[in-house]
Protein backbone atom coordinates (compact mmCIF):
# COMPACT_ATOMS: atom_id res chain seq x y z
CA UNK A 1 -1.76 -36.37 9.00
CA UNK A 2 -3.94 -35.25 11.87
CA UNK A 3 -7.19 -34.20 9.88
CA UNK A 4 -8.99 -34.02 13.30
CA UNK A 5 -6.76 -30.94 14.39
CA UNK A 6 -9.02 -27.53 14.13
CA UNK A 7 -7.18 -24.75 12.79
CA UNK A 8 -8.25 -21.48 13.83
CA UNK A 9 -10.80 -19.51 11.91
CA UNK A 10 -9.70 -16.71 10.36
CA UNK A 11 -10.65 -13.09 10.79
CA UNK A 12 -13.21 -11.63 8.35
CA UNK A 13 -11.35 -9.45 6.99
CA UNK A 14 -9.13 -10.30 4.14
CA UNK A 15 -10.96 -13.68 4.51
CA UNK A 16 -8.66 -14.97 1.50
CA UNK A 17 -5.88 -13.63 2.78
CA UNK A 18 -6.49 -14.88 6.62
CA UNK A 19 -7.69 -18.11 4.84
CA UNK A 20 -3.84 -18.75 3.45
CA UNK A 21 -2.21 -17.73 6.99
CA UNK A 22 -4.34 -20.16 9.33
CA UNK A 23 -3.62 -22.59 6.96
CA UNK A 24 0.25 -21.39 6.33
CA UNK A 25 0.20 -21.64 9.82
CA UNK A 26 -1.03 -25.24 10.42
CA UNK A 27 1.68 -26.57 7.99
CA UNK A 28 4.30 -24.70 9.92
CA UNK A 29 3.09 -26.03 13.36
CA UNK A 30 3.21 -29.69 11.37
CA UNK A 31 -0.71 -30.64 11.24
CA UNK A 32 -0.07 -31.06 7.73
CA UNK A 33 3.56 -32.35 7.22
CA UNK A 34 5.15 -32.08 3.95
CA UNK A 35 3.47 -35.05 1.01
CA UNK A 36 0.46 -35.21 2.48
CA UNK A 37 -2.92 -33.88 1.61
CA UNK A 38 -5.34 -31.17 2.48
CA UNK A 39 -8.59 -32.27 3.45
CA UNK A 40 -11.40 -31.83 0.79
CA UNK A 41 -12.36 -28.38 -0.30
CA UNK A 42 -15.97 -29.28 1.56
CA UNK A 43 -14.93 -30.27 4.50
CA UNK A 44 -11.68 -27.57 5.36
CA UNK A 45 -14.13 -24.83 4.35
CA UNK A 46 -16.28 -26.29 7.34
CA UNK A 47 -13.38 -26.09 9.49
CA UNK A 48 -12.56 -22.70 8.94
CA UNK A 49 -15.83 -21.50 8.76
CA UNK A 50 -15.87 -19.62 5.53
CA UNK A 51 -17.52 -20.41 1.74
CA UNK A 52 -15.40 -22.51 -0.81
CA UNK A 53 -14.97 -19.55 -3.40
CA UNK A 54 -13.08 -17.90 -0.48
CA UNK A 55 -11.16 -21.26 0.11
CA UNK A 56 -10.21 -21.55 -3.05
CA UNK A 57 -8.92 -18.18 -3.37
CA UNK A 58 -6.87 -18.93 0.31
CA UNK A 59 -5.67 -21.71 -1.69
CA UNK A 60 -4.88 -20.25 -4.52
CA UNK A 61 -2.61 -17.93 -2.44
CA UNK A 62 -0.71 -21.02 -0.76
CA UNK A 63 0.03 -22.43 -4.00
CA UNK A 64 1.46 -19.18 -5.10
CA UNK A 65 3.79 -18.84 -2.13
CA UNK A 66 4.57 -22.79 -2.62
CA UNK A 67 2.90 -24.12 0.41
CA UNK A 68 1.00 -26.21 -1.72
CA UNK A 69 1.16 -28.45 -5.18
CA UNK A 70 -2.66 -28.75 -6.37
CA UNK A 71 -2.39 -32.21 -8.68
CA UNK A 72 -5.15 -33.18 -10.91
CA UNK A 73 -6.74 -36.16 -9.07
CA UNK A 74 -4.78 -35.79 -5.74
CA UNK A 75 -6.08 -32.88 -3.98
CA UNK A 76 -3.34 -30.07 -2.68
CA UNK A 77 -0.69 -31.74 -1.71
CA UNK A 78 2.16 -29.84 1.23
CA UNK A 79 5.26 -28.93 0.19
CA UNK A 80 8.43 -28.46 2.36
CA UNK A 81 8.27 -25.12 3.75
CA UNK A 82 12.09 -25.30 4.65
CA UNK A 83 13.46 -25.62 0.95
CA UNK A 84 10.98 -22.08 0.07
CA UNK A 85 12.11 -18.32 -0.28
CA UNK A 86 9.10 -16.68 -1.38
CA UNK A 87 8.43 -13.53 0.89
CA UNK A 88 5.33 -14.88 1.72
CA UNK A 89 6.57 -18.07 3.63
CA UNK A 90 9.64 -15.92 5.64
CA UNK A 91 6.59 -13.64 6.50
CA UNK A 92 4.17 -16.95 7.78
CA UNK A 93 7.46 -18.46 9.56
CA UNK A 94 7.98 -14.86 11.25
CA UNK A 95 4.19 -15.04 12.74
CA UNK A 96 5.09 -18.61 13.50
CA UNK A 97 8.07 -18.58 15.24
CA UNK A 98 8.28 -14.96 16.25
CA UNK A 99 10.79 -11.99 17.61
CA UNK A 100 13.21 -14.48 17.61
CA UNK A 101 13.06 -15.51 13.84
CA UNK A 102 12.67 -11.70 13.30
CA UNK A 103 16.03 -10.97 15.16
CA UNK A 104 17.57 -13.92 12.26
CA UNK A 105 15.87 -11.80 9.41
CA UNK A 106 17.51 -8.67 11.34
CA UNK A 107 21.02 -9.98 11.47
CA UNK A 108 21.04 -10.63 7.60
CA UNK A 109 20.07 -6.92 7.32
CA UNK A 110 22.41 -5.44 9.15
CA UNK A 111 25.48 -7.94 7.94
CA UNK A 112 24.29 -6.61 4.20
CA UNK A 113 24.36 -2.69 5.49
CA UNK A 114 28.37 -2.25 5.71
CA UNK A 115 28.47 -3.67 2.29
CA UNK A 116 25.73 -1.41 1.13
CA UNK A 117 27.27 1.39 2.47
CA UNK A 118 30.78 1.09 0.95
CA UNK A 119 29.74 0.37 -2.67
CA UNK A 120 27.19 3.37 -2.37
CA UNK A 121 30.03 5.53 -1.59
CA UNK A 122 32.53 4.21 -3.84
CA UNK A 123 30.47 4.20 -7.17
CA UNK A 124 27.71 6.43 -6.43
CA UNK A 125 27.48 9.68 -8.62
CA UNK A 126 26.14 12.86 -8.26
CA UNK A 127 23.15 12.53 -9.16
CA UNK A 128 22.73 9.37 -7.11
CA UNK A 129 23.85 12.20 -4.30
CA UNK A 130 21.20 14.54 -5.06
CA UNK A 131 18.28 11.66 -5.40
CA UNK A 132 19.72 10.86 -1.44
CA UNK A 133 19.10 13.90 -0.68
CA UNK A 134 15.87 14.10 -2.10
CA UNK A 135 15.11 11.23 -0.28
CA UNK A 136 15.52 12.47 2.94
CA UNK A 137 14.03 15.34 2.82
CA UNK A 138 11.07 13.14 2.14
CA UNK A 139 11.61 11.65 5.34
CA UNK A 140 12.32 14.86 7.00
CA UNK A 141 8.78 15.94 5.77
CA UNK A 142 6.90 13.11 7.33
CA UNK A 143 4.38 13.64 9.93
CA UNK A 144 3.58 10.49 10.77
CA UNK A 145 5.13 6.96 12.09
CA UNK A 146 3.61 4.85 9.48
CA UNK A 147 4.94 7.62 6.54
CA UNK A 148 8.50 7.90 7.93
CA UNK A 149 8.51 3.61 7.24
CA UNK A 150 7.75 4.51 4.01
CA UNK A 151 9.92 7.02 3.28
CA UNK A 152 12.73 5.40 4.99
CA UNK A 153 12.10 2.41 2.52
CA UNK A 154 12.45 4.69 -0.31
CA UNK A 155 15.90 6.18 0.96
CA UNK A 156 17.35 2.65 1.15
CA UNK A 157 15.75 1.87 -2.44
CA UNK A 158 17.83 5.12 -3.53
CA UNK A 159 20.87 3.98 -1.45
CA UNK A 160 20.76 0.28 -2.89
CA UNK A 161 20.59 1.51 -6.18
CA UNK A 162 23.65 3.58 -6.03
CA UNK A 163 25.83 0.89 -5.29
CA UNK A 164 25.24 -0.33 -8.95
CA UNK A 165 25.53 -4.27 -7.59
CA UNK A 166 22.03 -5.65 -8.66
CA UNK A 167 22.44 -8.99 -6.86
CA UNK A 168 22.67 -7.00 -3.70
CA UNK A 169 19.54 -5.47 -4.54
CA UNK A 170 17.72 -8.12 -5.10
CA UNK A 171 19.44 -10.08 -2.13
CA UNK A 172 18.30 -6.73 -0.04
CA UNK A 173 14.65 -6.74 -1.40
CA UNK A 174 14.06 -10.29 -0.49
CA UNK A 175 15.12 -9.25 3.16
CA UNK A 176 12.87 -5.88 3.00
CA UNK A 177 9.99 -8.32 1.41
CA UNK A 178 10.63 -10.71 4.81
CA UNK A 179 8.70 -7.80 6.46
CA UNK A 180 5.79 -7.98 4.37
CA UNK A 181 2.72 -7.73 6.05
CA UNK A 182 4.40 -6.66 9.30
CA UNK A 183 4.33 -2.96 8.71
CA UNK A 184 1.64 -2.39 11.29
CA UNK A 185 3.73 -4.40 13.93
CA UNK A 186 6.83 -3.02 13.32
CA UNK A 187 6.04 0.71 12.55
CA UNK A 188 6.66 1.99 15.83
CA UNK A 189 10.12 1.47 15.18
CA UNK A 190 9.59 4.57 13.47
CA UNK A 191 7.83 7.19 16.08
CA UNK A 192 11.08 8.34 17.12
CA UNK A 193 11.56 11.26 14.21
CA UNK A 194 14.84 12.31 15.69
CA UNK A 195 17.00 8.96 15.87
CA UNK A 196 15.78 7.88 12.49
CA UNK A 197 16.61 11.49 10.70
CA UNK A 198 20.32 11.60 12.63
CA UNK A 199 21.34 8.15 10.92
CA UNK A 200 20.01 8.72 7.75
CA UNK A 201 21.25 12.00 7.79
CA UNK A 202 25.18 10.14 9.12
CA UNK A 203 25.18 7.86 5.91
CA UNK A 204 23.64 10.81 3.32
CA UNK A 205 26.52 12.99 4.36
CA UNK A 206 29.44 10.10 4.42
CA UNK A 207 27.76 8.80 0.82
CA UNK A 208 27.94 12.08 -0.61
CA UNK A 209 31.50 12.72 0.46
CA UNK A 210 32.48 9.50 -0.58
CA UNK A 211 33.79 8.21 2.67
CA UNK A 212 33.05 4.45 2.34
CA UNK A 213 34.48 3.38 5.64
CA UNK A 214 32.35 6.21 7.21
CA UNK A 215 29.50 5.29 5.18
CA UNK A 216 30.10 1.56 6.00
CA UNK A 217 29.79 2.32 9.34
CA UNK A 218 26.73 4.79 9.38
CA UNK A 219 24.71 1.77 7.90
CA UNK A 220 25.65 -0.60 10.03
CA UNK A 221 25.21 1.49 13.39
CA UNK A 222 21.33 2.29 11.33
CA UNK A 223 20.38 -1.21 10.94
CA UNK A 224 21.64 -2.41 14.45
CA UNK A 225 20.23 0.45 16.40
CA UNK A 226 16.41 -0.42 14.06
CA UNK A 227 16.90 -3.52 14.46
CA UNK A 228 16.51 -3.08 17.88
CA UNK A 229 13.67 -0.99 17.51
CA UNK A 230 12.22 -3.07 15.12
CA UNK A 231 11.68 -5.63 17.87
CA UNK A 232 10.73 -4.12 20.69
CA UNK A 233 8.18 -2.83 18.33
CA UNK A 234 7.00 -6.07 17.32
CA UNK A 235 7.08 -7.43 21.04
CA UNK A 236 4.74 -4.09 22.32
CA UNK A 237 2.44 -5.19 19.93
CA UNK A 238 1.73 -8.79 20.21
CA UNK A 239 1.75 -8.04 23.54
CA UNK A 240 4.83 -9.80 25.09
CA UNK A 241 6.74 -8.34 28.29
């Protein structure tokens, strides 16, 4: 372990929050490789710049995610960030390693959408139908970018839920939660009213009518064509060409 390696102070705000990620970070980039220790509570706080009852609230948040072990008498120890699912680590590894690891998280989403799609139209009911429609008109409604993300979420929630499979739910959510804390990144995927309100509007209509190859189709031609908003979103705003 390289205990000499500065990691970058974090921003002000959210201290505990930035805290966890320039740490999260560090163990991702290796300064801390899995079984060995953190430096002392004393001397990482130096390091980052910030007091320990903000430390230990950044490290209270590693330990949640499962970035970290904290044993009585041995400090906090690194886990392996490769053998952990928690949202928070696929989030870390996304500032990490970037659009490309986003593109990975992408292509699970839109291999799940065709299945999502044909179960919703197969064994969704009418009321599922109505709560669709509901749902976008929500989206409809929205004025802004940062609203239409979160109505869109909402659709898919409704969506999901009609296809009565709860392990594809959950499998979904822990995709959806990969995105967490990218929203202000990504939400320009969403300024384009018009393309996002023609494909929800394609796989409302083919749900409804209970078209699942139609349906099938209208989600996976939605998550491919925000997928690819999605990243050139992301891109634009950490400034790559």
């Amino acid at each position: 372990m390289n205990q000499s390696t500065p990691i970058p102070p974090p921003d002000r705000q959210r201290v505990d929050e930035q805290i966890a990620a320039s740490i999260a970070d560090a163990i991702l980039d290796g300064v801390f490789p899995p079984g060995s220790t953190l430096p002392p509570e004393r001397e990482l706080a130096d390091q980052l710049g910030v007091n320990r009852t903000s430390l230990r609230q950044g490290l209270a948040r590693l330990q949640q995610m499962g970035l970290i072990e904290v044993r009585h008498g041995s400090g906090s120890v690194v886990c392996d960030p490769e053998g952990l699912t928690h949202p928070a680590v696929v989030e870390a590894l996304v500032r990490r390693l970037g659009p490309d690891f986003l593109v990975e998280l992408l292509e699970i989403r839109g291999a799940l959408g065709p299945l999502i799609g044909r179960l919703a139209a197969e064994r969704g009911t009418a009321e599922d139908g109505e709560a669709l429609t509901t749902a976008l008109n929500a989206v409809r409604d929205t004025a802004t970018a940062a609203a239409r993300q979160t109505a869109d979420l909402a659709f898919f929630h409704v969506l999901i839920h009609s296809t009565r499979n709860r392990a594809l739910g959950l499998l979904y959510r822990w995709v959806e939660h990969a995105f967490g804390g990218r929203e202000h990144e990504l939400t320009g995927a969403y300024d384009d009213a018009g393309a996002v309100l023609a494909d929800l509007q394609a796989i409302a209509d083919a749900v409804r009518a209970h078209d699942a190859a139609a349906a099938a189709t209208a989600v996976e031609a939605y998550a491919n064509a925000s997928a690819l908003r999605m990243v050139l979103a992301y891109t634009k705003g950490n400034g790559a060409s």
